[in-house]
N, C-alpha and C. Protein backbone atom coordinates (compact mmCIF):
# COMPACT_ATOMS: atom_id res chain seq x y z
N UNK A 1 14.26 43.08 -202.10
CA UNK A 1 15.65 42.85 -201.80
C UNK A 1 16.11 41.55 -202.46
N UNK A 2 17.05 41.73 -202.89
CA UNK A 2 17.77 40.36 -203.72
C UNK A 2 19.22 39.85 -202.38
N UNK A 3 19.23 38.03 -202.97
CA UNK A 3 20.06 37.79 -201.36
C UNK A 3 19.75 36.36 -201.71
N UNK A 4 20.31 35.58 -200.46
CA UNK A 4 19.99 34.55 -200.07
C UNK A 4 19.83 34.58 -198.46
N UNK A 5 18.67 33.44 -198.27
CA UNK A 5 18.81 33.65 -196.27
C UNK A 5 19.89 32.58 -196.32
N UNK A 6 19.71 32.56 -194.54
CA UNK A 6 20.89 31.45 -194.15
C UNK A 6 20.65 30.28 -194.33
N UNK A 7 19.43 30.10 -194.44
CA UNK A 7 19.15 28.24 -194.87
C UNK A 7 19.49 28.31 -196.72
N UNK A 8 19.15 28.98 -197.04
CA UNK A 8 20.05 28.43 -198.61
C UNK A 8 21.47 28.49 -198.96
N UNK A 9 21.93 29.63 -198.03
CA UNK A 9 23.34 29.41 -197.98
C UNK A 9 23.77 27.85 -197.14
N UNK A 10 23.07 27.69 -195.99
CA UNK A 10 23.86 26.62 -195.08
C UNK A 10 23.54 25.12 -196.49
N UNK A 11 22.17 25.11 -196.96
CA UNK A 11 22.05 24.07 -197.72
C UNK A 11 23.41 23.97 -199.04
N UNK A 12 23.68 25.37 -200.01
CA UNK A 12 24.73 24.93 -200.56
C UNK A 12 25.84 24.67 -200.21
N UNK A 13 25.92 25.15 -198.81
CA UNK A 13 27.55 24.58 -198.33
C UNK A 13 27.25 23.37 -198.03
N UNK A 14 26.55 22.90 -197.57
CA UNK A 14 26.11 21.02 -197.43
C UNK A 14 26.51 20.77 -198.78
N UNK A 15 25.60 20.71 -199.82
CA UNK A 15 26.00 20.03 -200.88
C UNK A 15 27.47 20.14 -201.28
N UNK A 16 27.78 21.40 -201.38
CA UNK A 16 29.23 21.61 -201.74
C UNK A 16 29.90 20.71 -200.85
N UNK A 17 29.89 20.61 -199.77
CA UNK A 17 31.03 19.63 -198.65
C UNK A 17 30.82 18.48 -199.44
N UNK A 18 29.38 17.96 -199.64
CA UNK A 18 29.22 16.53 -200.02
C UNK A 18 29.69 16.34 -201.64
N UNK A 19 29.38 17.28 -202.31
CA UNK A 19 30.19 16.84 -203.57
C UNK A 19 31.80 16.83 -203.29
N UNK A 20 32.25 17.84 -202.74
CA UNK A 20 33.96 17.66 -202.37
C UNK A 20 34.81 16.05 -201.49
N UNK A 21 33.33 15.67 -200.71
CA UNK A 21 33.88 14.45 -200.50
C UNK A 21 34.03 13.66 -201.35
N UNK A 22 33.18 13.80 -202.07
CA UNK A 22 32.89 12.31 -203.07
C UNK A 22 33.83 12.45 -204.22
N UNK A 23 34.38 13.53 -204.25
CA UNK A 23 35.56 13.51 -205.41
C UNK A 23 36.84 13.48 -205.06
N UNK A 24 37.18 13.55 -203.74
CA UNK A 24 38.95 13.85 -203.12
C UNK A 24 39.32 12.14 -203.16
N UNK A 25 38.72 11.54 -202.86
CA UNK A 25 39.80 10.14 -202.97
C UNK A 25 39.58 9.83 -204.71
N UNK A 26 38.90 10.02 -205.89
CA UNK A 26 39.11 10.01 -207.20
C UNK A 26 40.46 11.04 -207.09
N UNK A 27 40.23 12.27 -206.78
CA UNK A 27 41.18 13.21 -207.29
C UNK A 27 42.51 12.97 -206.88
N UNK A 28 42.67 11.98 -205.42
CA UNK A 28 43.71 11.49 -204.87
C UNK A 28 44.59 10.60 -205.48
N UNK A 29 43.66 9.56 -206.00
CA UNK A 29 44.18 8.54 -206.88
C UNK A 29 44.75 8.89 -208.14
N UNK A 30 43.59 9.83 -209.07
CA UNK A 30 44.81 10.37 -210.38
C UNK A 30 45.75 11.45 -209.85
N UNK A 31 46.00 11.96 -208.75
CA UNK A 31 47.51 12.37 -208.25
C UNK A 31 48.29 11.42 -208.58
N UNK A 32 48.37 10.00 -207.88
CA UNK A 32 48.79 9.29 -207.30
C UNK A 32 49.48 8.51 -208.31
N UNK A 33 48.38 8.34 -209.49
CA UNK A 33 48.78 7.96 -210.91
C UNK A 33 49.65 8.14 -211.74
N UNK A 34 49.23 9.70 -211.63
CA UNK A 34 50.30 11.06 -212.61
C UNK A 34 51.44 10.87 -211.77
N UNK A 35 51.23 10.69 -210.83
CA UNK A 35 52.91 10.52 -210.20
C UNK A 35 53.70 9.21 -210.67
N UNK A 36 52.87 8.25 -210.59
CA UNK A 36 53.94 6.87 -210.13
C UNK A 36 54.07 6.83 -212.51
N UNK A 37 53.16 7.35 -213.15
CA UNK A 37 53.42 7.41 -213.96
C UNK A 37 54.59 8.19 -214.75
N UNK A 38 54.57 9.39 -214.13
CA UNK A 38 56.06 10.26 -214.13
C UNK A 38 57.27 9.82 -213.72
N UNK A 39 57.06 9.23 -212.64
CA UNK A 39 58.40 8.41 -212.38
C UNK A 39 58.68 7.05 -213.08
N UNK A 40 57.99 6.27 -213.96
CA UNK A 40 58.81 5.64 -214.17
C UNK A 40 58.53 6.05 -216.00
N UNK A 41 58.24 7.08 -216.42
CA UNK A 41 58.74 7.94 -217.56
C UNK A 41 60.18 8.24 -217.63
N UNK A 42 60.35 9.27 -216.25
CA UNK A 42 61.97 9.48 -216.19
C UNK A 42 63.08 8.39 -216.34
N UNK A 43 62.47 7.49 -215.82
CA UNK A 43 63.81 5.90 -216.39
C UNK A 43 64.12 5.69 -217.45
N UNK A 44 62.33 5.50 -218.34
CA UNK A 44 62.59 5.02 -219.28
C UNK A 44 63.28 6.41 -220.67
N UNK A 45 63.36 7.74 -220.42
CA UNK A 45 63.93 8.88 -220.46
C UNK A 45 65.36 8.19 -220.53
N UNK A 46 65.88 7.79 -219.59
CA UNK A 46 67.15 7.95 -219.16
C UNK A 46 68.18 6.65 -220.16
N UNK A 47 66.60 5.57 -219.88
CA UNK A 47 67.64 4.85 -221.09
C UNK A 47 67.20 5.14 -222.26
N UNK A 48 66.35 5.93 -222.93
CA UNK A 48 66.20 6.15 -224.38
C UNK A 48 67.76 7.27 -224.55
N UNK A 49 67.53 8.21 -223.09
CA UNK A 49 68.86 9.13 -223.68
C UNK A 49 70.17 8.25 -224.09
N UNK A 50 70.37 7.13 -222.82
CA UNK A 50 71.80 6.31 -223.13
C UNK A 50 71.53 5.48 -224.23
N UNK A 51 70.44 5.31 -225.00
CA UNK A 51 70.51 4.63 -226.43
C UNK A 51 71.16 5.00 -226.92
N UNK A 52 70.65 6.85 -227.42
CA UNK A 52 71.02 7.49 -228.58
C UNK A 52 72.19 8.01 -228.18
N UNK A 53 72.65 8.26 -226.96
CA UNK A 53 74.14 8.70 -226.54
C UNK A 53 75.31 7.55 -227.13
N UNK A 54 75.08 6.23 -227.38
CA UNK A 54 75.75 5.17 -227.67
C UNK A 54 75.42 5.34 -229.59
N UNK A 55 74.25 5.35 -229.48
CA UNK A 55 74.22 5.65 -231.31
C UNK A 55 75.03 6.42 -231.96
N UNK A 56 75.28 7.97 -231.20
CA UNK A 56 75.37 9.15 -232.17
C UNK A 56 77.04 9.30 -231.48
N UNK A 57 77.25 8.61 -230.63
CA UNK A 57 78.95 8.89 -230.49
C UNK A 57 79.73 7.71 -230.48
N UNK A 58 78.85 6.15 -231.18
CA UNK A 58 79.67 4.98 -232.03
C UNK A 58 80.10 4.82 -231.17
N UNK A 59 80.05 4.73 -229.88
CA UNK A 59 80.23 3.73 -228.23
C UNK A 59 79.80 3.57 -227.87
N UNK A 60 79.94 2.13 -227.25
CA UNK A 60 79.08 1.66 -225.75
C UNK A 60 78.81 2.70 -224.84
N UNK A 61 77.76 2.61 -224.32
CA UNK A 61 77.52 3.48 -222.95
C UNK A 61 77.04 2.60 -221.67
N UNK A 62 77.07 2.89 -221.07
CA UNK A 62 76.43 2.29 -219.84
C UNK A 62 75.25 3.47 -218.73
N UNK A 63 74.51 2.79 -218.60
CA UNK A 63 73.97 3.37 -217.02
C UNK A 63 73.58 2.25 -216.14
N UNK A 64 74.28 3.83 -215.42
CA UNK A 64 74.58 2.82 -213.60
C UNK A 64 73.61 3.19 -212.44
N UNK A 65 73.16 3.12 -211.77
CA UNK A 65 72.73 3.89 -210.74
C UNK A 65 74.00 4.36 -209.40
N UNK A 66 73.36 5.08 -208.61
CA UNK A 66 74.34 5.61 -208.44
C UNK A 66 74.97 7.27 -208.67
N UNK A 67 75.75 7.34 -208.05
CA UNK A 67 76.74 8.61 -208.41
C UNK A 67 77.96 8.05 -208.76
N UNK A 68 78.46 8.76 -210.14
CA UNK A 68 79.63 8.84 -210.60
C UNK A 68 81.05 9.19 -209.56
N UNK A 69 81.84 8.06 -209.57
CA UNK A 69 81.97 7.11 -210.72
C UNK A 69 81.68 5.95 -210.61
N UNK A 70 80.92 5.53 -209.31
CA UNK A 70 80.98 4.34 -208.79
C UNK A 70 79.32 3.97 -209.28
N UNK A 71 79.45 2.94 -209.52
CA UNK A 71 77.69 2.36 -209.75
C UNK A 71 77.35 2.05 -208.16
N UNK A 72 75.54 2.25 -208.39
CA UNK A 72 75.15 1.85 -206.78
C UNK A 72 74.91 0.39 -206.97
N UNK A 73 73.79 -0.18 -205.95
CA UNK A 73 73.24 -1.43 -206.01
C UNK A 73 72.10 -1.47 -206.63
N UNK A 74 71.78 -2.41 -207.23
CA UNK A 74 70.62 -2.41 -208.62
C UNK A 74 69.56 -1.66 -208.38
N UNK A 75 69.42 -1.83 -206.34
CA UNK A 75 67.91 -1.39 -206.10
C UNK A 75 67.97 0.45 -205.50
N UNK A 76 69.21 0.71 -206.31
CA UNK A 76 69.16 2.30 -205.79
C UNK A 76 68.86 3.04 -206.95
N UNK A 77 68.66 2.79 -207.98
CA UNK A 77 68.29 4.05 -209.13
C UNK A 77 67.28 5.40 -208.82
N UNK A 78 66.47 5.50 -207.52
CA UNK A 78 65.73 6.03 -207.57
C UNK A 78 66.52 7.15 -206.85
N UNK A 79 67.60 6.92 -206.46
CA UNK A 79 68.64 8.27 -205.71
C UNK A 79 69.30 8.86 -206.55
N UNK A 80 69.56 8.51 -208.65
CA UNK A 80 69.94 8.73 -208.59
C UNK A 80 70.84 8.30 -209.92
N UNK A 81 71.29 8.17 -211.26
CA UNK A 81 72.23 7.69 -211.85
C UNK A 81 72.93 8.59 -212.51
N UNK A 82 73.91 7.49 -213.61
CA UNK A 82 74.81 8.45 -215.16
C UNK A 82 75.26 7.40 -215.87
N UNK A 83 75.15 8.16 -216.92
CA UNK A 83 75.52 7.35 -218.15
C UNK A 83 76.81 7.71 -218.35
N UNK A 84 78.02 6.77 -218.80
CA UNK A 84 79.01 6.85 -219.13
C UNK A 84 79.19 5.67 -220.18
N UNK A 85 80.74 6.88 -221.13
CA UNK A 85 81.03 5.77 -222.20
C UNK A 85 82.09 5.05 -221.67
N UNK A 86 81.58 3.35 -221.76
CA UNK A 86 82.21 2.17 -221.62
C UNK A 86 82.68 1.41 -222.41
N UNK A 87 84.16 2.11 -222.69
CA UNK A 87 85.03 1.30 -223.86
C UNK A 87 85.58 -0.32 -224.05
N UNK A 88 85.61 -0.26 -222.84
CA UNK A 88 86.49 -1.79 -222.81
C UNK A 88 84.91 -2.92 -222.08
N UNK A 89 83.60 -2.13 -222.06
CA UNK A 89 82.74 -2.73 -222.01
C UNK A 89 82.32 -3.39 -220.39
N UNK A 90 82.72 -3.26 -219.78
CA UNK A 90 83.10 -4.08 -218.59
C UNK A 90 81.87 -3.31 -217.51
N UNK A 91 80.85 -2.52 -218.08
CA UNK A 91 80.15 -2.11 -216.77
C UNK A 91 80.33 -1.29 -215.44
N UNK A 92 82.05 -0.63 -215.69
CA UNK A 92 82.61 -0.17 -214.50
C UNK A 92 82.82 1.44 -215.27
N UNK A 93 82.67 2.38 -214.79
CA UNK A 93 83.66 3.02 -215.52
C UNK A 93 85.18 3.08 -214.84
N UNK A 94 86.18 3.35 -215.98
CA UNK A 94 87.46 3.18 -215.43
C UNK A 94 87.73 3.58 -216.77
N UNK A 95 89.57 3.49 -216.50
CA UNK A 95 90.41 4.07 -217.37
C UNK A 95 89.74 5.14 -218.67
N UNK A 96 89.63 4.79 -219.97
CA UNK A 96 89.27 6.40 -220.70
C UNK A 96 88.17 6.44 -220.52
N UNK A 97 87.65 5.93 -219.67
CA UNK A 97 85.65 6.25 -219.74
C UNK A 97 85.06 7.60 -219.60
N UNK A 98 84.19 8.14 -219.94
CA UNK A 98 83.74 9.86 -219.62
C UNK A 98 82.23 9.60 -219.11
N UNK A 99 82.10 10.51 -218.08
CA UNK A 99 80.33 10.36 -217.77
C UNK A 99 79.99 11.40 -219.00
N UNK A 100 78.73 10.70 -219.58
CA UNK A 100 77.87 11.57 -220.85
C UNK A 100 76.93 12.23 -219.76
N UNK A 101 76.13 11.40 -219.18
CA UNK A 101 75.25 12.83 -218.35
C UNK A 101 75.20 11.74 -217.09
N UNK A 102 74.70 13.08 -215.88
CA UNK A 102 74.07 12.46 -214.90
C UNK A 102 72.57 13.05 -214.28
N UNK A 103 72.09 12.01 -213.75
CA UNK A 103 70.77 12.27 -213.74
C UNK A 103 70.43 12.38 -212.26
N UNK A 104 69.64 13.39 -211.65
CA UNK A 104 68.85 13.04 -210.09
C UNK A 104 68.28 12.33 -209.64
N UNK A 105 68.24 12.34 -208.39
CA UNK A 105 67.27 11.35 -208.06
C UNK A 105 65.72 11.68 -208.25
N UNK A 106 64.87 10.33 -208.48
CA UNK A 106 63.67 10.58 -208.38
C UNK A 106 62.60 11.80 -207.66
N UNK A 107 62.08 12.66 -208.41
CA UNK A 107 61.41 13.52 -207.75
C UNK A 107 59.95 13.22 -207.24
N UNK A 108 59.58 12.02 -207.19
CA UNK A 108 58.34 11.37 -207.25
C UNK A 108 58.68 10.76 -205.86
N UNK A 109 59.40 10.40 -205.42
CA UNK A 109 59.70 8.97 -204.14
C UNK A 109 59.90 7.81 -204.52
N UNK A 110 59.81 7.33 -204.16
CA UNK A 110 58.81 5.69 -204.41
C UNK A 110 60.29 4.82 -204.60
N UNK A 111 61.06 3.94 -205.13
CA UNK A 111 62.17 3.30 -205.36
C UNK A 111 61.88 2.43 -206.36
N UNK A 112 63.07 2.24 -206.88
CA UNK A 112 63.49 1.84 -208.90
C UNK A 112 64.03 0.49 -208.41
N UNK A 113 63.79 -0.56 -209.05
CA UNK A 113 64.53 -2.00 -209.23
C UNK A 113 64.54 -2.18 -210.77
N UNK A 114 65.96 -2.97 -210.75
CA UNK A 114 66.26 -3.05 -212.17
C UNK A 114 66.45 -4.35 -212.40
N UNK A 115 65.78 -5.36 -212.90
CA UNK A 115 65.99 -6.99 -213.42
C UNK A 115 66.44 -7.27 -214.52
N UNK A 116 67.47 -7.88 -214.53
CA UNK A 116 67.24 -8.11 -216.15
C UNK A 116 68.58 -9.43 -216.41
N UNK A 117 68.38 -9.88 -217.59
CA UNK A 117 68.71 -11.06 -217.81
C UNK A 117 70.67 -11.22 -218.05
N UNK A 118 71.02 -11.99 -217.28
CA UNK A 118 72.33 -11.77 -216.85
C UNK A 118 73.11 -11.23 -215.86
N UNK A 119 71.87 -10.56 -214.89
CA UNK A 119 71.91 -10.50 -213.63
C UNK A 119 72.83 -9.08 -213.32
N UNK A 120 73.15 -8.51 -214.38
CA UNK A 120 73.83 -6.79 -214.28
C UNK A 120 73.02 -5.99 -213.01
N UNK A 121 73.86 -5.26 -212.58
CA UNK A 121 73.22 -4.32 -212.02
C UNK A 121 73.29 -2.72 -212.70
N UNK A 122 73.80 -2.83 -214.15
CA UNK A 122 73.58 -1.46 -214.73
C UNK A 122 73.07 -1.77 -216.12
N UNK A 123 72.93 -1.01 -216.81
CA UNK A 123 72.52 -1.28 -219.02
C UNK A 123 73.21 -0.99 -219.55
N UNK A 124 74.30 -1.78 -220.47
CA UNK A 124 74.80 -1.55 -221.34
C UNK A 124 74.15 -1.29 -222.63
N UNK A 125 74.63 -0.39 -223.54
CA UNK A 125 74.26 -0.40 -224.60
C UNK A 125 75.26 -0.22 -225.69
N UNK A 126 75.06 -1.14 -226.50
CA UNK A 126 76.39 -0.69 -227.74
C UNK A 126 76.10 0.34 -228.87
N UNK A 127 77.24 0.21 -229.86
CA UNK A 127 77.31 1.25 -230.63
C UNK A 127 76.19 1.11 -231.42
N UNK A 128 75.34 0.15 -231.74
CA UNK A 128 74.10 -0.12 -232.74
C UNK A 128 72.85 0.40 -232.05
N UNK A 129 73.09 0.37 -230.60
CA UNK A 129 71.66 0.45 -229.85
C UNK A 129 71.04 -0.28 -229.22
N UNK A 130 71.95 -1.75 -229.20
CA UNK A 130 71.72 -2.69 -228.93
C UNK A 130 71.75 -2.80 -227.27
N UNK A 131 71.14 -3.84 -226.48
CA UNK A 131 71.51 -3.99 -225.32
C UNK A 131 72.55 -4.78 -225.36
N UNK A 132 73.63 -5.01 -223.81
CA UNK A 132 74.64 -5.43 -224.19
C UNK A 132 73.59 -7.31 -223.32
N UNK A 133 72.56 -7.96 -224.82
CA UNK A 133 72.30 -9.04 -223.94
C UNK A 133 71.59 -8.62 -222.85
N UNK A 134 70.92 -7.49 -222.41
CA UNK A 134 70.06 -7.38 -220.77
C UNK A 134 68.85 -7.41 -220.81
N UNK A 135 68.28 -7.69 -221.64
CA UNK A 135 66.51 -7.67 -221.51
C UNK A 135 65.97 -7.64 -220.05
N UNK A 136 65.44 -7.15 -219.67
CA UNK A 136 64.81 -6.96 -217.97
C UNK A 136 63.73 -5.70 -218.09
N UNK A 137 63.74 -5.41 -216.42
CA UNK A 137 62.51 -4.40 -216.63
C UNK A 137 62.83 -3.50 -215.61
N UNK A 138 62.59 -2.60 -215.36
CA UNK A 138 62.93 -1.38 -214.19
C UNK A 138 61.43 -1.34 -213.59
N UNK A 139 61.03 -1.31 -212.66
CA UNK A 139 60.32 -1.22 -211.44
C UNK A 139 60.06 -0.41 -210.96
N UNK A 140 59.01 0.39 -210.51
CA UNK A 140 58.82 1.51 -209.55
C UNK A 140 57.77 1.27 -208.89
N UNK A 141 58.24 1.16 -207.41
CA UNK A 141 56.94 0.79 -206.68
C UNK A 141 56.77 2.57 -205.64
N UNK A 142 55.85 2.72 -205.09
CA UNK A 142 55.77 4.02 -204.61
C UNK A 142 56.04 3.38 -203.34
N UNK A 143 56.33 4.66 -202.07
CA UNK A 143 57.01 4.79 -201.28
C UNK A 143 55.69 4.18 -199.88
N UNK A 144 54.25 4.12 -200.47
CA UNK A 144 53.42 3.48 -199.82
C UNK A 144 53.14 2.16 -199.96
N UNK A 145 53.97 1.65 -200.90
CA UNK A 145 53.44 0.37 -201.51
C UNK A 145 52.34 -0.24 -202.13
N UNK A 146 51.66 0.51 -202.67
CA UNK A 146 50.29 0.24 -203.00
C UNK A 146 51.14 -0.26 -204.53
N UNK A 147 50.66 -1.25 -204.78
CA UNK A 147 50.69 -1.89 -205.93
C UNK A 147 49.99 -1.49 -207.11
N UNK A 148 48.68 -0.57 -206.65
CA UNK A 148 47.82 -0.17 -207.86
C UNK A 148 48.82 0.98 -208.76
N UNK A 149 49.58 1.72 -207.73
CA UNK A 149 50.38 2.36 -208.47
C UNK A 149 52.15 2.13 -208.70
N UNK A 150 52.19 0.81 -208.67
CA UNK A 150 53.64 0.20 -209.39
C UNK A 150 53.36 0.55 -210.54
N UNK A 151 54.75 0.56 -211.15
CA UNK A 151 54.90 0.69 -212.82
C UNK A 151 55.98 -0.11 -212.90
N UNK A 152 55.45 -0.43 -214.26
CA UNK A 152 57.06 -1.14 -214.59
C UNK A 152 56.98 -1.17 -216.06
N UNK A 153 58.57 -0.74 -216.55
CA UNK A 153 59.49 -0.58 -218.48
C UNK A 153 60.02 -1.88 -218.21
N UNK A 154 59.35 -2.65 -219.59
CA UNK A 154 60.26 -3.83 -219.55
C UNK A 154 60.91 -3.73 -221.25
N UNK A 155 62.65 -4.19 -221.04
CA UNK A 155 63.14 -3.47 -221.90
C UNK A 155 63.66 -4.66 -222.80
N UNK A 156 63.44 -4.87 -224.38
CA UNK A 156 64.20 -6.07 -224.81
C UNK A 156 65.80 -5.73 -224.97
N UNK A 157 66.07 -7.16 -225.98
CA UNK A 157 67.23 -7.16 -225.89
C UNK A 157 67.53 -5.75 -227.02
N UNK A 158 66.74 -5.71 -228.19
CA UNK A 158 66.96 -4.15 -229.23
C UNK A 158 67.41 -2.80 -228.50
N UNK A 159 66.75 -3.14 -227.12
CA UNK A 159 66.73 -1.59 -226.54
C UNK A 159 65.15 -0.67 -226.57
N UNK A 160 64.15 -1.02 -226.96
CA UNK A 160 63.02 -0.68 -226.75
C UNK A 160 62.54 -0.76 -225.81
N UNK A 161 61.50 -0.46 -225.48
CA UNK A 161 60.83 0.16 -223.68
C UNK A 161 59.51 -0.56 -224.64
N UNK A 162 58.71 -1.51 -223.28
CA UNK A 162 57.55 -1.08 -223.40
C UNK A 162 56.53 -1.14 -222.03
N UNK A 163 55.77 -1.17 -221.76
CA UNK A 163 54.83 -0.82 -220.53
C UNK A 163 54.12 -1.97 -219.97
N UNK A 164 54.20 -2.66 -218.65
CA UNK A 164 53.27 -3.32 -217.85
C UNK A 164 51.91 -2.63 -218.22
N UNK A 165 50.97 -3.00 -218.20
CA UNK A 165 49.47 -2.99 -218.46
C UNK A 165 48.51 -4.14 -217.60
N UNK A 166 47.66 -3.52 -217.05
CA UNK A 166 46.44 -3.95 -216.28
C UNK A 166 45.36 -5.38 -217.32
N UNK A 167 45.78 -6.18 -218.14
CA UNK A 167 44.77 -7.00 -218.47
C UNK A 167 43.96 -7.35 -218.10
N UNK A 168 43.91 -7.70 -216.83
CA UNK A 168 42.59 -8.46 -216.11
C UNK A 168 41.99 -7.72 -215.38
N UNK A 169 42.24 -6.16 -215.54
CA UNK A 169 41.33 -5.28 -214.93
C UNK A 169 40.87 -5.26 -213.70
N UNK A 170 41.86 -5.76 -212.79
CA UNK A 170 42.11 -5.81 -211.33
C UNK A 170 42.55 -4.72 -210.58
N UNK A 171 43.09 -3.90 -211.60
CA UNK A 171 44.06 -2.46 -211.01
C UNK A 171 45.47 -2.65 -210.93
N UNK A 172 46.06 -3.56 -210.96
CA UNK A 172 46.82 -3.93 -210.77
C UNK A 172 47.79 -4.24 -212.00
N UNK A 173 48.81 -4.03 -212.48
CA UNK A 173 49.50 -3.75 -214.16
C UNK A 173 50.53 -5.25 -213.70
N UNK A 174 50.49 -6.29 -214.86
CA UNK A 174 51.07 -7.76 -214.88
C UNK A 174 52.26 -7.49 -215.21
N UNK A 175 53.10 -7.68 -215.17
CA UNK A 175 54.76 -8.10 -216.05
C UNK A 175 54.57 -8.83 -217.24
N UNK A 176 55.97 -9.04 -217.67
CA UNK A 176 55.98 -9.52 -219.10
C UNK A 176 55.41 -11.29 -218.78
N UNK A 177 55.56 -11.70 -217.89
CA UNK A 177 54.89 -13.03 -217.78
C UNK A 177 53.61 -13.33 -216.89
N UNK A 178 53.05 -12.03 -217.28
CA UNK A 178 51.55 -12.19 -216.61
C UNK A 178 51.55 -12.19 -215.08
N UNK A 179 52.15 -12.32 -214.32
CA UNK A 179 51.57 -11.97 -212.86
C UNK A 179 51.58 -10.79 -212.51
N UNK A 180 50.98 -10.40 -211.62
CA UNK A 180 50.30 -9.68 -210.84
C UNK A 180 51.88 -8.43 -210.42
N UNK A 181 52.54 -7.67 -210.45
CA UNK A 181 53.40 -6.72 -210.05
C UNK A 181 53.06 -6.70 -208.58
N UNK A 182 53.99 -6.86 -208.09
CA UNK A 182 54.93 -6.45 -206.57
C UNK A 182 55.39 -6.24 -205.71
N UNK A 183 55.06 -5.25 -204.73
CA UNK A 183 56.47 -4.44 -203.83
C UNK A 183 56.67 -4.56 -202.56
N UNK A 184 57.12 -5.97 -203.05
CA UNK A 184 57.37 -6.51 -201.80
C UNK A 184 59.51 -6.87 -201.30
């Protein structure tokens, strides 16, 4: 007769339990990763779109967080923005302004902060591609706070994105002036 008894079955379900433990908090963490990494992809998405939306239609644009037409407060992007063209430059939309797109809120959780130099709470961008002057960085800390999985786009004044990174191999990804990220 071909088979297994019950002690070789009960032994591979042992091992099997014990290998499944030893891999769910790894497998937890690159969830956890792929997520907080997806979300702050979609930002930096959102201002590459309002670059080229300002390039290819020779106007300023802006993004705001928020719902149209009103911008939110710096630290709401994760509910939520739109890009609109901002003629008279001013960061508001008003008079001939048009929303170019609007975007959802974060499908990840976690909440967006936006810093940046001159103290805006939205991004301008002009007709070159330029920032209007905002160099800063957008933020995403997850909705647990674990810092291992903050991210953060820090954006110059050109309008390029580039990425917080872990140097000191702490787990933990530095800002553009070396400390330690966040979410507090």
């Amino acid at each position: 007769m071909q088979g297994m008894t019950l002690l070789e079955l009960l032994i591979t379900l042992v091992i099997a339990t014990l290998m499944t433990t030893l891999a769910l908090p790894s497998l937890i963490g690159l969830v956890r990763d792929s997520r907080a990494t997806a979300a702050i992809n979609s930002i930096v998405g959102q201002v590459q779109f309002t670059r080229s939306a300002a390039i290819t239609t020779r106007r300023p644009v802006t993004l705001c967080p928020g719902r149209a037409p009103a911008c939110g407060k710096r630290d709401t992007w994760h509910l939520g923005s739109f890009a609109f063209t901002d003629q008279n430059k001013n960061g508001r939309m008003d008079g001939p302004d048009q929303i170019v797109k609007e975007f959802g809120p974060a499908a990840e959780g976690g909440k967006f902060t936006w810093r940046s130099f001159r103290n805006k709470k939205s991004l301008s961008i002009n007709a070159s591609g330029l920032t209007n002057w905002q160099n800063g960085s957008f933020l995403y800390c997850p909705t647990n706070g674990d810092e291992r999985y903050a991210r953060q786009a820090i954006l110059n004044a050109q309008g390029r994105v580039r990425y917080a990174r872990d140097r000191d191999g702490d787990g933990v990804r530095e800002d553009a002036q070396g400390q330690a990220i966040r979410c507090n």
